[in-house]
N, C-alpha and C. Protein backbone atom coordinates (compact mmCIF):
# COMPACT_ATOMS: atom_id res chain seq x y z
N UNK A 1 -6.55 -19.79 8.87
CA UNK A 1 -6.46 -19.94 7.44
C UNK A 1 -6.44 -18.55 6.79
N UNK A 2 -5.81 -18.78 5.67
CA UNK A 2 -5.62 -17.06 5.50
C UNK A 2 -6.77 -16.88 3.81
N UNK A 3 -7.18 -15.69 3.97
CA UNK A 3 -8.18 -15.52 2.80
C UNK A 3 -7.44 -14.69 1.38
N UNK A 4 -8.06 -14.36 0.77
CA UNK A 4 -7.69 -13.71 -0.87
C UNK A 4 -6.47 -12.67 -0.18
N UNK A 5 -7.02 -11.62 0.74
CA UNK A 5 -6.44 -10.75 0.86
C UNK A 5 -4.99 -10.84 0.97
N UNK A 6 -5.00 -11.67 2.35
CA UNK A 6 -3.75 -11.88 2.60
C UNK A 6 -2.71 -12.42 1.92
N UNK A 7 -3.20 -13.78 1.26
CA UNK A 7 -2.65 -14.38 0.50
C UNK A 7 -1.92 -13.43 -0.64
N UNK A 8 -2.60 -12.89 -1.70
CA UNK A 8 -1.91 -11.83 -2.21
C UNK A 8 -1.13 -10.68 -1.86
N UNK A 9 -1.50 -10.27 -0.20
CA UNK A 9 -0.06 -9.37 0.26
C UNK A 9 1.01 -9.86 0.66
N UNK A 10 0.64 -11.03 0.75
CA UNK A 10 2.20 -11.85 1.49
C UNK A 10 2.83 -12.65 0.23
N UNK A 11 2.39 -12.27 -1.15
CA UNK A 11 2.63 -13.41 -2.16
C UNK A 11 3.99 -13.39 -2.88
N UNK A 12 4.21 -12.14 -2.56
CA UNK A 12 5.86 -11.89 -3.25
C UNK A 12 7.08 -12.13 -1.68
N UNK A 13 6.61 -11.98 -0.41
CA UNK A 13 7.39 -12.37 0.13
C UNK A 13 7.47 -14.23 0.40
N UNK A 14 6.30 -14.55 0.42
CA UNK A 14 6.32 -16.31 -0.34
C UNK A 14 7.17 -16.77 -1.34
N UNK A 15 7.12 -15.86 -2.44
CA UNK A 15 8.14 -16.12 -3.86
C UNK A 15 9.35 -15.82 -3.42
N UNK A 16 9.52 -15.16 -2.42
CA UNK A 16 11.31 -14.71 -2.23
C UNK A 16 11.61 -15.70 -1.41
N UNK A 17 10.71 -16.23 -0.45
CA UNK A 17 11.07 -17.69 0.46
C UNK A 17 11.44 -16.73 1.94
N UNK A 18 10.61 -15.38 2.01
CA UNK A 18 10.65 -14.73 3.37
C UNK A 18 9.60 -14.79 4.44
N UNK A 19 8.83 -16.29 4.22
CA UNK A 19 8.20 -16.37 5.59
C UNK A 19 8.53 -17.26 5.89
N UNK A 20 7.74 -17.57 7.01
CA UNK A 20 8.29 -18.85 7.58
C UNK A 20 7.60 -19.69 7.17
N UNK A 21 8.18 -21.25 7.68
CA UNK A 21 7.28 -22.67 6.89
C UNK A 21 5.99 -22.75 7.40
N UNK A 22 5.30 -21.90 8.42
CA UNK A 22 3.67 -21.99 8.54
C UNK A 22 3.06 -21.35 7.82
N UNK A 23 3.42 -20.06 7.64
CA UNK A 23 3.02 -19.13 6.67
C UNK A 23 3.05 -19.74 4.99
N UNK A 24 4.21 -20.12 5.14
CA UNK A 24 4.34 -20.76 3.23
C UNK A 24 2.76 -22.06 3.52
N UNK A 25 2.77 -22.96 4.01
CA UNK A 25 2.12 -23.85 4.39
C UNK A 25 0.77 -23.25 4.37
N UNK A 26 0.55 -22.33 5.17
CA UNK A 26 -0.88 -21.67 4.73
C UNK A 26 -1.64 -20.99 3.39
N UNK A 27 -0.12 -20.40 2.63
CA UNK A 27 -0.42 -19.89 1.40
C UNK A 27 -0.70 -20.87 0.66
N UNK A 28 0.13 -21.94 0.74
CA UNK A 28 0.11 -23.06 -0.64
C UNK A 28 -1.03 -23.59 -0.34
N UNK A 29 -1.51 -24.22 0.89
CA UNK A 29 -3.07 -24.62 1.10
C UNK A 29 -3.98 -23.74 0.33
N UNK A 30 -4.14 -22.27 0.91
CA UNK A 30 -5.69 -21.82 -0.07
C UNK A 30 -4.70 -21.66 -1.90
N UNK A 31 -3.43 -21.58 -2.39
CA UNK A 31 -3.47 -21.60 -3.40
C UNK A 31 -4.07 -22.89 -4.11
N UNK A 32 -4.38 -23.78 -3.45
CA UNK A 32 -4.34 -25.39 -3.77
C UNK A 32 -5.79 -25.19 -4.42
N UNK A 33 -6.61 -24.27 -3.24
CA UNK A 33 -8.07 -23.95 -3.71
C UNK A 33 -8.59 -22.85 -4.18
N UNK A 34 -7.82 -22.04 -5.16
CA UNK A 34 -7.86 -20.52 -5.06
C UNK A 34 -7.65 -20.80 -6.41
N UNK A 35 -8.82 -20.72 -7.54
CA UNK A 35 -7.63 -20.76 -8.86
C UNK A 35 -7.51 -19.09 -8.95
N UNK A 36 -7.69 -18.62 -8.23
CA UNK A 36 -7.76 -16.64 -8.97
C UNK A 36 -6.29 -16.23 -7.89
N UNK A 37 -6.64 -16.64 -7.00
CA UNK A 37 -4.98 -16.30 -6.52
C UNK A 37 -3.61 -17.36 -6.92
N UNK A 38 -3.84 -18.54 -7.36
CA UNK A 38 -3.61 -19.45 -7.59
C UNK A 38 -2.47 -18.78 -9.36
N UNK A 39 -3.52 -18.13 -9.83
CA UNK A 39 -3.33 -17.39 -11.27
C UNK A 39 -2.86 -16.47 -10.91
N UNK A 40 -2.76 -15.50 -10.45
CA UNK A 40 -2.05 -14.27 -10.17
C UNK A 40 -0.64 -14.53 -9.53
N UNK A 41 -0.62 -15.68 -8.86
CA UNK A 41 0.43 -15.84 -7.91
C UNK A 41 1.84 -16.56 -9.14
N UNK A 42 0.97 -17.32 -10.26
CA UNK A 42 1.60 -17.69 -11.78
C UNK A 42 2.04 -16.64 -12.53
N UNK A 43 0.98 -15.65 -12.28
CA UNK A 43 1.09 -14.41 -13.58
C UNK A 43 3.36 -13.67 -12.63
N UNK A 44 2.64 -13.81 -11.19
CA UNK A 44 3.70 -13.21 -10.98
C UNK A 44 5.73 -13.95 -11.25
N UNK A 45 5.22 -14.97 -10.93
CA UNK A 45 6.15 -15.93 -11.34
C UNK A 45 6.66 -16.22 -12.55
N UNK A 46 5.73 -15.96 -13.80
CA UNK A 46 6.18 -15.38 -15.25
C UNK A 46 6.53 -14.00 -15.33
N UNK A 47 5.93 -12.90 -14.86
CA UNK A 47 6.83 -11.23 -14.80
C UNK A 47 8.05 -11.34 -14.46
N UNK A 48 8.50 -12.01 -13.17
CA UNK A 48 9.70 -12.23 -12.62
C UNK A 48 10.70 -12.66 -13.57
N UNK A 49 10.20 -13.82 -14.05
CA UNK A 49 10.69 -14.70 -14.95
C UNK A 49 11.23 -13.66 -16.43
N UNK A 50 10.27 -13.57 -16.84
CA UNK A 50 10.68 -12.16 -18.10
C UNK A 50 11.31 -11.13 -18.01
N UNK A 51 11.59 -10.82 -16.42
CA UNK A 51 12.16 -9.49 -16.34
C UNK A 51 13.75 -10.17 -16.10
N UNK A 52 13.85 -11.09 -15.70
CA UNK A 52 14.65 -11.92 -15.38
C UNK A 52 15.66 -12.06 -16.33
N UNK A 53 14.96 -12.44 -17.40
CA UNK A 53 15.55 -12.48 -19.00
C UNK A 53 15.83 -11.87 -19.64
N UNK A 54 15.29 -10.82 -19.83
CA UNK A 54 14.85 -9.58 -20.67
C UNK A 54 16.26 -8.66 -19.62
N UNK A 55 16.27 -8.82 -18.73
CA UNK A 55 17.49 -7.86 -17.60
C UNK A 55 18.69 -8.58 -17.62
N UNK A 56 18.74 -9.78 -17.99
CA UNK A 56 19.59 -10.25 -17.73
C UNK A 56 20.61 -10.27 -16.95
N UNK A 57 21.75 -10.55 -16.66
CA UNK A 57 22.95 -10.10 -15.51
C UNK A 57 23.15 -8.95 -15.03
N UNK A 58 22.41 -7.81 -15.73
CA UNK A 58 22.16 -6.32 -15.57
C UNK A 58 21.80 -6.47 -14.33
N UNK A 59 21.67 -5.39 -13.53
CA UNK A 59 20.89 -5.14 -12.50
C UNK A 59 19.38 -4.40 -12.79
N UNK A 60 18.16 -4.76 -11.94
CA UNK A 60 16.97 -4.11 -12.77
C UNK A 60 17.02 -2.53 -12.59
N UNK A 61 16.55 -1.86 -13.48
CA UNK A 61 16.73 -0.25 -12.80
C UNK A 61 15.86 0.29 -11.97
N UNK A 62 16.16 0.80 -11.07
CA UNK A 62 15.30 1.23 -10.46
C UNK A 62 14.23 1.39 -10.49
N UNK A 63 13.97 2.76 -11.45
CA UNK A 63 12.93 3.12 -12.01
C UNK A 63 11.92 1.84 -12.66
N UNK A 64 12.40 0.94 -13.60
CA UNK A 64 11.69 -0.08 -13.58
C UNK A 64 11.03 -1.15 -12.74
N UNK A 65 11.77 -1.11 -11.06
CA UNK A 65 11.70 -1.85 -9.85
C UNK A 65 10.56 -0.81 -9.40
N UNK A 66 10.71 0.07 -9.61
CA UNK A 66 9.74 0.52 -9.02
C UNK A 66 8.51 0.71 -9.02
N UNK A 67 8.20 1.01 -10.48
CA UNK A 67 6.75 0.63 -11.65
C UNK A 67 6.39 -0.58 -11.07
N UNK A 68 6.90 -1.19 -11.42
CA UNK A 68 6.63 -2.74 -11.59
C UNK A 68 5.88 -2.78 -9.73
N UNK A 69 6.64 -2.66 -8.52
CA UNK A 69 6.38 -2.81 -7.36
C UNK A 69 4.75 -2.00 -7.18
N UNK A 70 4.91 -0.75 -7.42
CA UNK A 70 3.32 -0.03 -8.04
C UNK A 70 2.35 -1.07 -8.85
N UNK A 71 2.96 -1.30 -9.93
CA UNK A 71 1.71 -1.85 -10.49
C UNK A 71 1.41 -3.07 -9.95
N UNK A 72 1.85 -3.84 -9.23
CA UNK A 72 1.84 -4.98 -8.24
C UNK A 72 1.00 -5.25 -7.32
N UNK A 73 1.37 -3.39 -6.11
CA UNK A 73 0.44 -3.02 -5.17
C UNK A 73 -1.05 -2.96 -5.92
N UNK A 74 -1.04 -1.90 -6.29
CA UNK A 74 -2.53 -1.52 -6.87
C UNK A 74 -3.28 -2.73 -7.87
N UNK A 75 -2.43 -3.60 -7.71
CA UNK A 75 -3.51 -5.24 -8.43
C UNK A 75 -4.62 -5.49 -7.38
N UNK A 76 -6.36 -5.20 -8.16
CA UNK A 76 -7.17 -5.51 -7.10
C UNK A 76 -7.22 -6.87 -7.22
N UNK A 77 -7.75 -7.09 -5.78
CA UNK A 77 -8.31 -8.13 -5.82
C UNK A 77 -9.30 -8.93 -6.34
């Protein structure tokens, strides 16, 4: 079973649909019981979502891909 940690390092490759179905299966289990990763894993799914919009058909810029990937990492737990 996987704990806080993990769950949040593997949480954006979950959102891209880059693990496999045991791994997804394990995340969605402790998200089921996790409201704090549960919330973060939402918060990220609305950023996406806004940048999404806000970028529209653009491509994102770099420089903004990259902030964003920083301020991502350094989210404590």
């Amino acid at each position: 079973m996987k704990d806080c940690d993990e769950v949040l390092r593997e949480i954006e490759l979950y959102l891209d649909r880059e693990l496999d179905r045991t791994e997804c299966v394990e995340i969605e289990h402790h998200l089921t019981g996790c409201g704090s990763c549960l919330q973060r894993k939402e918060f990220r799914v609305s950023l996406r979502a806004l940048v999404a919009k806000k970028c529209g058909p653009d491509p994102v810029p770099t420089e903004l891909l990259e902030r964003i990937k920083e301020l991502l990492a350094s989210d404590p737990v």
